[in-house]
Protein backbone atom coordinates (compact mmCIF):
# COMPACT_ATOMS: atom_id res chain seq x y z
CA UNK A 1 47.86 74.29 38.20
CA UNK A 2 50.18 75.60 35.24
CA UNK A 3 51.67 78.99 35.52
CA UNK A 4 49.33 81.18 33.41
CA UNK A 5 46.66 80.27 36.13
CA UNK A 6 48.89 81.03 38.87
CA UNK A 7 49.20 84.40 37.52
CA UNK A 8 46.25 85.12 35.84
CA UNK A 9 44.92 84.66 39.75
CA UNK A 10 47.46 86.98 41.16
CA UNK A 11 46.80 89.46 38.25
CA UNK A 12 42.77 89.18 39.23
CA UNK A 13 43.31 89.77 43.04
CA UNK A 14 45.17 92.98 42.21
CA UNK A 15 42.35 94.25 40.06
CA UNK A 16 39.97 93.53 42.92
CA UNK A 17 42.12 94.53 45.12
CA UNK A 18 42.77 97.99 43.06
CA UNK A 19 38.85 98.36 42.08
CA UNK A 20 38.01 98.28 46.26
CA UNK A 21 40.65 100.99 47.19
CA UNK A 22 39.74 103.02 43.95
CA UNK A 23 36.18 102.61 45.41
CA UNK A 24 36.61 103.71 48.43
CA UNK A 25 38.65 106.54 47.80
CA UNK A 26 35.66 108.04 45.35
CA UNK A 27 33.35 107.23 47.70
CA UNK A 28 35.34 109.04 50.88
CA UNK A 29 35.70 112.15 48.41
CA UNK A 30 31.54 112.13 48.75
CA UNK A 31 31.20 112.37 52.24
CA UNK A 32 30.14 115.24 53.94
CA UNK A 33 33.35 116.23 56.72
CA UNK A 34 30.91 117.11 59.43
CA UNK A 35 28.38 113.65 59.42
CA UNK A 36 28.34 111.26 61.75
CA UNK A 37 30.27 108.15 59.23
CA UNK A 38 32.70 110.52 58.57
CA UNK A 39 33.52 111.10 62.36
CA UNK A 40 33.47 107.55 62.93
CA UNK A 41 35.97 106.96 60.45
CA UNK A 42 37.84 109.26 62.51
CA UNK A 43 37.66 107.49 65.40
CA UNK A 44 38.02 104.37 63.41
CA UNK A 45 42.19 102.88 63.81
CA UNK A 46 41.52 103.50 67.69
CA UNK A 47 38.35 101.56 68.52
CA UNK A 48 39.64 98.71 65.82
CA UNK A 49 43.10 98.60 67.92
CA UNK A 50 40.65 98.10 71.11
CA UNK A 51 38.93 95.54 69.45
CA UNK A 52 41.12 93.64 68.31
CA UNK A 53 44.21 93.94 69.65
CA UNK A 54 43.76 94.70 73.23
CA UNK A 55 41.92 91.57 73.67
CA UNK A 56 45.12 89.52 72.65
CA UNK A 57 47.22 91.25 74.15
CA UNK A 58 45.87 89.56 78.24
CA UNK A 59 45.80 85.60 75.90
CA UNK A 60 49.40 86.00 74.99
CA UNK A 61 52.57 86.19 77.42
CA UNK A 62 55.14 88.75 78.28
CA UNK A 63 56.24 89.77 74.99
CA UNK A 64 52.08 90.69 73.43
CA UNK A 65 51.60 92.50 76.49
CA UNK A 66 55.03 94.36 76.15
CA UNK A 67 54.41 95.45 72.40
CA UNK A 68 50.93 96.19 72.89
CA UNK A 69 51.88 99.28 75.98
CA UNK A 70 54.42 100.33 73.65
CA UNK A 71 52.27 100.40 70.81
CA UNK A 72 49.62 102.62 73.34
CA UNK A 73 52.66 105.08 74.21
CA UNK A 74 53.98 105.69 70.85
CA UNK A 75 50.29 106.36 69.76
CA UNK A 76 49.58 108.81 72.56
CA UNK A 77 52.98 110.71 71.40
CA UNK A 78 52.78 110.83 68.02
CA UNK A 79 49.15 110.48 67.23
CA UNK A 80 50.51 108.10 63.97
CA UNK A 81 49.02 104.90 63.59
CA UNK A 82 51.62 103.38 61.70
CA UNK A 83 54.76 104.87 63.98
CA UNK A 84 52.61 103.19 66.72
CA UNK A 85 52.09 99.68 65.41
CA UNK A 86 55.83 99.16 64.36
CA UNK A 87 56.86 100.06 67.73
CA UNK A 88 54.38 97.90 68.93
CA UNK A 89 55.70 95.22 66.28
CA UNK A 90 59.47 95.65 66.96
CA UNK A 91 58.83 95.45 70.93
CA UNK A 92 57.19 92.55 71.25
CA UNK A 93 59.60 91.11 68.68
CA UNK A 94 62.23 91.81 70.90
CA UNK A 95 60.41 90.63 74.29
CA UNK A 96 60.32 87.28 72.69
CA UNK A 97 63.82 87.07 71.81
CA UNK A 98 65.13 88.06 74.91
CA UNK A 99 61.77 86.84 77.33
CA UNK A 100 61.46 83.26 75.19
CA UNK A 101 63.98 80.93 75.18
């Protein structure tokens, strides 16, 4: 595959990638605050974390179980998804390395 593919591939994923966010974006600025999708998307980071995290987290070892509780504590004291998935992240990074040898 020569390089003008390559990137003509990369350039059309972004585009795609770009049209789907633009798309939902326009199409969360039409929903009504109060309905019932809208309240779901609320609820939405939680019940995907439960989903398809917490699951894992029992199949793995030390260090999945280890990230996912800090994960669950950073998330009840913050109420940031992000803050809690790094934390999650950094500590089951860091079980491994010390836990996994």
């Amino acid at each position: 595959m020569s390089d003008w593919r390559i990137l003509a591939a990369i350039a059309a994923l972004g585009l795609v990638s770009y049209a789907l966010r633009a798309g939902g974006f326009l199409a969360a600025g039409l929903m009504r605050e109060s309905g019932v999708v809208a309240r779901f998307f609320r609820l939405a980071p939680g019940n995907l974390f439960v989903a398809f995290v917490a699951a894992a987290c029992f199949e793995g070892s030390w260090p999945s179980v280890i990230g996912c509780i800090a994960a669950v504590v950073v998330m009840w004291l913050t109420h940031k998804e992000w803050a809690a998935f790094t934390a999650g992240f950094s500590a089951a990074a860091l079980a491994a390395a010390i836990l996994v040898k």
